[in-house]
Protein backbone atom coordinates (compact mmCIF):
# COMPACT_ATOMS: atom_id res chain seq x y z
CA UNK A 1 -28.36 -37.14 -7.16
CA UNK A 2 -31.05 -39.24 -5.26
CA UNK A 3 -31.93 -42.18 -6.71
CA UNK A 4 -35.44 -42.88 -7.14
CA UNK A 5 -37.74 -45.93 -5.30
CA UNK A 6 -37.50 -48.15 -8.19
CA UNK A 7 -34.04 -47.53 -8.58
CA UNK A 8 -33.76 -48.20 -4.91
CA UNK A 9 -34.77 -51.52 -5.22
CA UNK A 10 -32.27 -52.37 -7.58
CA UNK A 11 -29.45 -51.09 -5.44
CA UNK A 12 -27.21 -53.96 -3.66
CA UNK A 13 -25.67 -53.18 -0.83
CA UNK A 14 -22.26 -51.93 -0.09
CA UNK A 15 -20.27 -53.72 3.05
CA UNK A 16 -18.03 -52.26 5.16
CA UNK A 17 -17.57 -48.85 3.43
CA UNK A 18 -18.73 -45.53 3.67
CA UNK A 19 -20.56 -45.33 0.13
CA UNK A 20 -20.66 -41.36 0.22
CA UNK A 21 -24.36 -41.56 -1.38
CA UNK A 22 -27.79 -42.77 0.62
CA UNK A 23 -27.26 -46.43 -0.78
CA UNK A 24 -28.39 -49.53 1.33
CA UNK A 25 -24.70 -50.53 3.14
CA UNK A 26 -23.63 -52.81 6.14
CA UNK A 27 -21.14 -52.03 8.48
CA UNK A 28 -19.08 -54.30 11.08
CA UNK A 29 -18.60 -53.83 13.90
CA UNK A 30 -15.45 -52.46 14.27
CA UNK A 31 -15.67 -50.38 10.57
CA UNK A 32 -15.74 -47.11 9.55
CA UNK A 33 -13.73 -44.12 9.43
CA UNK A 34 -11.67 -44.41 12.94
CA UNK A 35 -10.11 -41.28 14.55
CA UNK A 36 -8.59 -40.52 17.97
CA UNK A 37 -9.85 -37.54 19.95
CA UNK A 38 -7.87 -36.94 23.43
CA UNK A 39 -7.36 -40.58 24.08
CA UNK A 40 -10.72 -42.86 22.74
CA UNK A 41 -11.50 -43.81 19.34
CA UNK A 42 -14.10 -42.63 17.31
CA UNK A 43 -15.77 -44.79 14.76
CA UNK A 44 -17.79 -42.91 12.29
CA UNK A 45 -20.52 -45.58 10.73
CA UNK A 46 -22.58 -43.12 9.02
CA UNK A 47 -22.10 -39.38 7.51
CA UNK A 48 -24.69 -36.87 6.44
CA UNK A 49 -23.26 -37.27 2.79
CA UNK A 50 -23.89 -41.29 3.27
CA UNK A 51 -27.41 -40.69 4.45
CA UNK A 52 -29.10 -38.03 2.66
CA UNK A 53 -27.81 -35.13 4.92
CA UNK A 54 -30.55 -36.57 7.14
CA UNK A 55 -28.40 -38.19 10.08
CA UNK A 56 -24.70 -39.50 11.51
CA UNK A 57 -23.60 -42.01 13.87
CA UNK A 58 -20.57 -42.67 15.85
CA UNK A 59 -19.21 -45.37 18.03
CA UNK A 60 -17.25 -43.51 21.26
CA UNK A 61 -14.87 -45.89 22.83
CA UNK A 62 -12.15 -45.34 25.41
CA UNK A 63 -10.65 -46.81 28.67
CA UNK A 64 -11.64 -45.69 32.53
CA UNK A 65 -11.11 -42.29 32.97
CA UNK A 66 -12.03 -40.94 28.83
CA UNK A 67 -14.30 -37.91 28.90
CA UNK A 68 -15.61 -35.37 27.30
CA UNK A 69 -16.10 -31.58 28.30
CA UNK A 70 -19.74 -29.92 28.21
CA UNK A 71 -21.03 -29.09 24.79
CA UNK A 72 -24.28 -28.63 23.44
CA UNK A 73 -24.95 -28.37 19.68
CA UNK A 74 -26.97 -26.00 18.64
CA UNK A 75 -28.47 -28.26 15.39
CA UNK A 76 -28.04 -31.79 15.98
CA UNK A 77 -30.74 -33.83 17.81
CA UNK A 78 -28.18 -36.54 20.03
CA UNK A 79 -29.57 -40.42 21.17
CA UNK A 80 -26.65 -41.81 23.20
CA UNK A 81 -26.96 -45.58 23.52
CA UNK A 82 -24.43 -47.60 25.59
CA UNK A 83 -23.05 -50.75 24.03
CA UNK A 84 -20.24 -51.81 26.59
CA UNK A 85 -19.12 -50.71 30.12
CA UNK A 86 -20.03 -48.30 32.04
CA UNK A 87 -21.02 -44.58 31.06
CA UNK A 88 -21.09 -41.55 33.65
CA UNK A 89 -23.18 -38.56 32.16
CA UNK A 90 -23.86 -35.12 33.08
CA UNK A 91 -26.97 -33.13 31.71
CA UNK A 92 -27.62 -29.04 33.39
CA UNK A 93 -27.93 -30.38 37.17
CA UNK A 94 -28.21 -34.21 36.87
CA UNK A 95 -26.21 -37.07 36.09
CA UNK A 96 -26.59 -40.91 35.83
CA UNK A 97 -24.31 -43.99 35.76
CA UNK A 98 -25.28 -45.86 32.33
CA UNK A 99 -24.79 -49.44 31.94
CA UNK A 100 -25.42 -51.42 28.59
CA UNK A 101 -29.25 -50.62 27.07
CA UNK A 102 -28.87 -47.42 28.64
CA UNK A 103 -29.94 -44.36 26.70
CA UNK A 104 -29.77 -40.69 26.97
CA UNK A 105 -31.82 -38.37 24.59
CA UNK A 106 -30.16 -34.87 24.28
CA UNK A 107 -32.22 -32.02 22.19
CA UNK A 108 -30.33 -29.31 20.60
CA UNK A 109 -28.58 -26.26 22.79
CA UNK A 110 -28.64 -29.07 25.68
CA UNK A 111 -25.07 -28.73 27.40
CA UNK A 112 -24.25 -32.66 27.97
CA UNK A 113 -20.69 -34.33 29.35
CA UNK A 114 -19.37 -38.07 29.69
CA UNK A 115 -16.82 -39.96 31.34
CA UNK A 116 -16.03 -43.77 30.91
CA UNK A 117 -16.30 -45.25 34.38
CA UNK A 118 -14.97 -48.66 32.87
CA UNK A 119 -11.68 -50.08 31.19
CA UNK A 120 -13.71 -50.49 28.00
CA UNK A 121 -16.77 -48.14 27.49
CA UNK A 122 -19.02 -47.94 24.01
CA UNK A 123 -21.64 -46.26 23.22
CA UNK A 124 -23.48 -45.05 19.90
CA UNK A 125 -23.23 -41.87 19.17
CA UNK A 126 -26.90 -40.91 16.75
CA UNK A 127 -27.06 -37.77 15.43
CA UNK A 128 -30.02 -36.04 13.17
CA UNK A 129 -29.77 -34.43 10.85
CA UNK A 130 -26.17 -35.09 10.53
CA UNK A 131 -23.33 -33.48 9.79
CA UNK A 132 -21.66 -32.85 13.07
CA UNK A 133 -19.56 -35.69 12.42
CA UNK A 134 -17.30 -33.61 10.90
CA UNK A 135 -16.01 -32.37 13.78
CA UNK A 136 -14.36 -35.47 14.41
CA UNK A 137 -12.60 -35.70 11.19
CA UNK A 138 -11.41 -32.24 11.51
CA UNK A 139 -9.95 -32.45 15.33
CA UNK A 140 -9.27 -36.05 15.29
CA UNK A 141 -6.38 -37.75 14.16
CA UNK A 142 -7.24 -41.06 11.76
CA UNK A 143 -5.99 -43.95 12.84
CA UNK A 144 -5.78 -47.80 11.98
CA UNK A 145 -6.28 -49.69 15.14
CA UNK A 146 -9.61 -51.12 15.61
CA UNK A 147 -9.55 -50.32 19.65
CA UNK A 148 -8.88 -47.54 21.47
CA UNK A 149 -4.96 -46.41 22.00
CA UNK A 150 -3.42 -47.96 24.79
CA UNK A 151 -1.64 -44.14 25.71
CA UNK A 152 -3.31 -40.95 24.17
CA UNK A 153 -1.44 -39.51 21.22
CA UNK A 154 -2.38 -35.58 19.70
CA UNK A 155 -4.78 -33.86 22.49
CA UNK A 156 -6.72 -31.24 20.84
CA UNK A 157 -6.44 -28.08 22.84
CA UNK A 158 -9.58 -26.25 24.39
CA UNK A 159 -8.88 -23.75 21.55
CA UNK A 160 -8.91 -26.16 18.92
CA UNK A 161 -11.91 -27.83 19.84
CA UNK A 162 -13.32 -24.44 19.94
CA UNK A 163 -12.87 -22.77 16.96
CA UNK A 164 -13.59 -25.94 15.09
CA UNK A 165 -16.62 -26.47 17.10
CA UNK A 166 -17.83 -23.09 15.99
CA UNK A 167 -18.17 -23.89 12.64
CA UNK A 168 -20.39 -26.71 13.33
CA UNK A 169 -22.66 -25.17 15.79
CA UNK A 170 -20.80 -27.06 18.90
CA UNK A 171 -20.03 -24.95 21.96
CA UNK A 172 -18.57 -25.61 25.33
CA UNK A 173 -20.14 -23.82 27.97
CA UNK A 174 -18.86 -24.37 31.55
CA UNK A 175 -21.50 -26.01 33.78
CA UNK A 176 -20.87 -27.62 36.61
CA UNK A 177 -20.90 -31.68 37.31
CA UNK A 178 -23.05 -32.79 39.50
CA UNK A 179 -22.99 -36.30 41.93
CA UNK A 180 -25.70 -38.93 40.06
CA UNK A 181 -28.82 -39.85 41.14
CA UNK A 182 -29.31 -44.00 41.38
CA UNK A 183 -32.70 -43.31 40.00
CA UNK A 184 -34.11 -46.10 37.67
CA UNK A 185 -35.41 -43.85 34.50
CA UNK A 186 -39.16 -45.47 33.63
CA UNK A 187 -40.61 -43.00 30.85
CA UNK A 188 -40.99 -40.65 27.99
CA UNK A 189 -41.91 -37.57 28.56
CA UNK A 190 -44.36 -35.85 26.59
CA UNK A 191 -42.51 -33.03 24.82
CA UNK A 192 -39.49 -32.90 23.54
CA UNK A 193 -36.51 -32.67 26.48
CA UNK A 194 -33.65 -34.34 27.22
CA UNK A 195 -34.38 -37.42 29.52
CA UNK A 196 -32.67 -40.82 30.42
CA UNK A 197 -34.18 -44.08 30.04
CA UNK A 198 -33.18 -47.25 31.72
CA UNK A 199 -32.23 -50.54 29.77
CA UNK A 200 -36.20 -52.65 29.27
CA UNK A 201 -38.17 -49.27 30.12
CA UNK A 202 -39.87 -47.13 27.68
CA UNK A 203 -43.51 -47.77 25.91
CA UNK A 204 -43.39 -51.77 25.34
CA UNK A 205 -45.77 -53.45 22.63
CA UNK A 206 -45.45 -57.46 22.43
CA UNK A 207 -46.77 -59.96 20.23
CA UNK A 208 -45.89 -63.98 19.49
CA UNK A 209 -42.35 -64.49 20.88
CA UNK A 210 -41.37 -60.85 20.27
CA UNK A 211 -41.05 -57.51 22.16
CA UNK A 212 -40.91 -53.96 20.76
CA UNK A 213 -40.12 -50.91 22.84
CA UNK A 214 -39.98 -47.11 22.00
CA UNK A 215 -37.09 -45.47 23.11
CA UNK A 216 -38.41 -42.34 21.77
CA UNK A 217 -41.39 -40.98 19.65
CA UNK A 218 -41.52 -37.50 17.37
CA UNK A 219 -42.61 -35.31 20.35
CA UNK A 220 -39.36 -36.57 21.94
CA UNK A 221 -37.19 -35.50 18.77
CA UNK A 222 -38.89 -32.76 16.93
CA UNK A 223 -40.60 -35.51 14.30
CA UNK A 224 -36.72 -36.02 13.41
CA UNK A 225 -36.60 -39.64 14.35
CA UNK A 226 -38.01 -42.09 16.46
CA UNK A 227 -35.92 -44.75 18.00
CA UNK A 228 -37.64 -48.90 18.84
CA UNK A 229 -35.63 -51.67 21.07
CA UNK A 230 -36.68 -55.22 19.71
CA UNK A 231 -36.13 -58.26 21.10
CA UNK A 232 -37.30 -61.75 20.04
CA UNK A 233 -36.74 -65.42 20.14
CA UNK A 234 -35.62 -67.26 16.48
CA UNK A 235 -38.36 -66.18 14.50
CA UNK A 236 -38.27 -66.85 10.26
CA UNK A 237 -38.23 -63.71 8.08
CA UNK A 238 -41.14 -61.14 7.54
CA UNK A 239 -42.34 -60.39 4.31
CA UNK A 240 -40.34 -58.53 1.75
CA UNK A 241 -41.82 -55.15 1.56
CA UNK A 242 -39.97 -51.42 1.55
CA UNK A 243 -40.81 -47.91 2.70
CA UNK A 244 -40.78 -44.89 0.35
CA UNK A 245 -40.44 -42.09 2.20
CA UNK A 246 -38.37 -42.81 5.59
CA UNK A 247 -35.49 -44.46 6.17
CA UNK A 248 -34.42 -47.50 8.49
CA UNK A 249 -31.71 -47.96 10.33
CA UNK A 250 -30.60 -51.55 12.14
CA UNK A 251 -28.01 -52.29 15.20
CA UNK A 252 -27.78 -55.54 16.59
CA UNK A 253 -26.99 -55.27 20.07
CA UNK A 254 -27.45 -58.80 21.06
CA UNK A 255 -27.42 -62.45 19.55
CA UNK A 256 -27.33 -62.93 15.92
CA UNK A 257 -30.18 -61.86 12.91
CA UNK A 258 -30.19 -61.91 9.31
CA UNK A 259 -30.95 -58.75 7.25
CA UNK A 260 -32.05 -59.38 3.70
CA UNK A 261 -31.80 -56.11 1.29
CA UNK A 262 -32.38 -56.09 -2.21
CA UNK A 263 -31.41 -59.24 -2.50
CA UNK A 264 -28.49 -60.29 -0.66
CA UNK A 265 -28.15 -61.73 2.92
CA UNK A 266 -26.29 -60.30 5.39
CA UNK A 267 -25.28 -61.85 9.28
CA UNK A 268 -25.04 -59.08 11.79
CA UNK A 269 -23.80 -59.44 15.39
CA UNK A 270 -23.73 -57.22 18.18
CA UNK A 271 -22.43 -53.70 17.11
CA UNK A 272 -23.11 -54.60 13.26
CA UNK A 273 -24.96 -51.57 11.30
CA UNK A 274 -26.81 -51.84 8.61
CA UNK A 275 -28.43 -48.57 6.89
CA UNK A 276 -31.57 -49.31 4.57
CA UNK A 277 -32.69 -45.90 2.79
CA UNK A 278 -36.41 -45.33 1.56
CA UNK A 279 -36.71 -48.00 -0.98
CA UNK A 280 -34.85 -50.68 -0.07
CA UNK A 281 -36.59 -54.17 -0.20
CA UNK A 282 -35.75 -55.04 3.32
CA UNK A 283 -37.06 -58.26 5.65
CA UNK A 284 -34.92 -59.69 9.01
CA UNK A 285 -35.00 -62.76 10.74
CA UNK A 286 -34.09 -63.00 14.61
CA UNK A 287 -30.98 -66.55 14.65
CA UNK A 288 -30.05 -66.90 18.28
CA UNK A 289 -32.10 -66.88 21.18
CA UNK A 290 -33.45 -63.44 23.09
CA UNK A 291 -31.81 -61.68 20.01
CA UNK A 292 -31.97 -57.99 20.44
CA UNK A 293 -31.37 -54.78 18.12
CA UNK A 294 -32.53 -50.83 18.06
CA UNK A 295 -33.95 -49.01 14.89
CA UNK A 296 -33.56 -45.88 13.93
CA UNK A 297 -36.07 -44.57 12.02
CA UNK A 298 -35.80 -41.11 10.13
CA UNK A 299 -37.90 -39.09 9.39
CA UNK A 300 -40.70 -40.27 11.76
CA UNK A 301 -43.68 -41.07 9.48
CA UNK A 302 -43.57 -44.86 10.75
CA UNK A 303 -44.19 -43.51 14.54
CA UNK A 304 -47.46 -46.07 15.56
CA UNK A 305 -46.90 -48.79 13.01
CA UNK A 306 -46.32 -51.08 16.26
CA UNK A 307 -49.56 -50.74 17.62
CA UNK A 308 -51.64 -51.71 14.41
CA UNK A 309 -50.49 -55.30 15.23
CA UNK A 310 -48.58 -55.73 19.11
CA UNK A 311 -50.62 -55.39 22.07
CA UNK A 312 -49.64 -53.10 24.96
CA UNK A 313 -48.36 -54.57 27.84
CA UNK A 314 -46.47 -53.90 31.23
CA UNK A 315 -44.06 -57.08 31.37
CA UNK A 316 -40.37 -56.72 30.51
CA UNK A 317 -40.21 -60.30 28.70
CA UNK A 318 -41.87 -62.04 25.59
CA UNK A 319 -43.37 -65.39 26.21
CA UNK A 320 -41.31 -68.12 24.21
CA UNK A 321 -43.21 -70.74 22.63
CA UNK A 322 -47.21 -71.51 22.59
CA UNK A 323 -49.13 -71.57 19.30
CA UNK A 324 -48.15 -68.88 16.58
CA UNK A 325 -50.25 -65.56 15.60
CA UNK A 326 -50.45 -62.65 13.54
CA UNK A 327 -52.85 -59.81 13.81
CA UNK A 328 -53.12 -60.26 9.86
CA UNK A 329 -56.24 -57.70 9.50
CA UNK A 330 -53.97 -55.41 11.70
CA UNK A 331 -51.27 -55.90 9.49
CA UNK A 332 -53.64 -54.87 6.67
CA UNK A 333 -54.72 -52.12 7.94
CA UNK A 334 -51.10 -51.17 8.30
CA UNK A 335 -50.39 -51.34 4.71
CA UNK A 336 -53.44 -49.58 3.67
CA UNK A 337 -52.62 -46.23 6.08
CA UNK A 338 -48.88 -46.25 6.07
CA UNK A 339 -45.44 -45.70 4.53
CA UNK A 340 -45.30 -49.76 4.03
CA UNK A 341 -45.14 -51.50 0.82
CA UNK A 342 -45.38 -55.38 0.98
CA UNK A 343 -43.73 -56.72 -2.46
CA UNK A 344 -43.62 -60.66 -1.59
CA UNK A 345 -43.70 -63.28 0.75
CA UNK A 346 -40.28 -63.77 3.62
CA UNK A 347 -37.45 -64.35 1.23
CA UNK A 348 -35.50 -67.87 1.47
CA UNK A 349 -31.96 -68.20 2.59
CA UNK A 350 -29.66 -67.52 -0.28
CA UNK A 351 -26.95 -65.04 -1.51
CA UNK A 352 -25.33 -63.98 1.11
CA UNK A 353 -23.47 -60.51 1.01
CA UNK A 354 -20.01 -61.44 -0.15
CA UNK A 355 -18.30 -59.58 3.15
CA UNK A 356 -14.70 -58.43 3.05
């Protein structure tokens, strides 16, 4: 049973555990429910039963060589977004060498393959609405190790993988692999089809010592998600506030921030996760220089809260330093017309997350 907002707000965080129920919870890098599939480990950090049924998320890792056949789901919308290494993937007559801040947007019946051109690849695996992740726990084999296995162990046959696939809506059609294209991916499209982006492009919004960038919007997703890069020098908390009816979802892919939920502190690093449900009194703080991170956020009611308060702009870097600002009426505004409850001022440092 869901809780409700106020109860929400009560709800302290779980840390590095799958809490089965759409609870705030942090995960480390590194955590989760680990299985190996044909050689690379797969880290499950979120399930559809830990989320609300409303999406899942997987770290792929694996040495040079790892890959994956074609498949194409025929429910889940995909965002792959490379951590470490170096990614090779195929989409229906292109393909692209990804590096790290490299992304890859897949809609639903798009065939899609990967192979790890590196001798340690990551990337995130998101998937909305979730569910798919299942897959893995049915052809994979859990394991302990934190890494990927220095020699594959169980190799799930092409029949395996297929008749387990089938009950998920996964298929593997046979399409054929294509040399990439060195093409430096600049933009969105307008509707929603699958499309790479290169690491800094996308729609970029900045404001005092602080860059946001859309990775995706609605019409890129179905109005399932929409997916921002930040990046920022040390900036202090934001006010305490929550959302009621979407979700928000935090990597850190770079440097160090704090995340404050419901009243506990918690230090995430690159690869850290932390899931904040509708509800959850949330604020984060930016602790290292040119600190970076991507949010998630599900479903997409938030899409244009950016713009109420960041200017547009076509430079790839914040400005560090000069006198501080804050579009405050903008700000206002946002509160009045969106899914944004402010509840107090930035929270002071105390009670930290007691972190197995």
């Amino acid at each position: 049973m869901s809780l409700s907002v106020e109860e929400m707000n009560r709800q302290l965080p779980v840390a590095n555990a799958l809490p089965g129920e759409a609870v705030p919870y942090y995960m480390a890098s590194g955590e989760g429910a680990r299985y190996e599939i044909n050689g690379q480990l797969v880290t499950v950090i979120a399930r559809a039963a830990d989320t609300g049924g409303i999406f899942s998320a997987a770290y792929i890792s694996g040495g040079m060589g790892a890959e994956s056949p074609f498949v194409s789901h025929s429910i889940e919308h995909k965002t792959l977004y490379v951590f470490d290494g170096i990614l090779h993937v195929w989409l229906p007559g292109e393909s692209r060498i990804l590096t790290p801040g490299d992304s890859v947007v897949i809609p639903p019946n798009t065939p899609h393959a990967y192979r790890m051109a590196s001798h340690y690849t990551r990337f995130l695996n998101w998937m909305t609405p979730g569910g798919g992740e299942a897959y893995y726990e049915r052809v994979g084999t859990p394991i302990d190790s934190h890494v990927p296995p220095v020699r594959p162990g169980h190799r799930a046959s092409p029949q395996e993988q297929a008749e387990v696939g089938a009950e998920f809506g996964i298929t593997f059609p046979d399409v054929e692999r294509v040399a990439p294209s060195f093409k430096h991916d600049a933009g969105l499209p307008p509707t929603q089809s699958p499309y790479f982006l290169s690491a800094g492009e996308g729609e970029r919004l900045v404001s005092y010592q602080t860059m946001f960038t859309y990775l995706s919007r609605p019409a890129n997703t179905g109005s399932n998600y929409f997916a921002v890069h930040t990046k920022g020098a040390k900036t202090p908390y934001i006010p305490l506030h929550f959302h009621s009816e979407h979700t928000e979802n935090f990597l850190c892919t770079e440097g160090r921030m704090w995340l404050y939920a419901n009243g506990r502190e918690m230090l995430l690093t690159k690869g850290d996760f932390v899931h904040a449900p509708a509800g959850t009194i949330h604020s984060f703080a930016f602790d290292a220089h040119n600190t970076q991170m991507v949010g998630f956020l599900t479903p997409s009611v938030f899409n244009g809260f950016f713009e109420y308060f960041n200017k547009p702009t076509d430079d790839y870097m914040y400005t560090e330093g000069g006198e501080p600002y804050m579009d405050m009426e903008g700000f206002g505004r946002a509160q009045a017309e969106m899914d944004l409850t402010v509840v107090g001022p930035p929270p002071q440092r105390r009670a930290a997350l007691d972190i197995p």
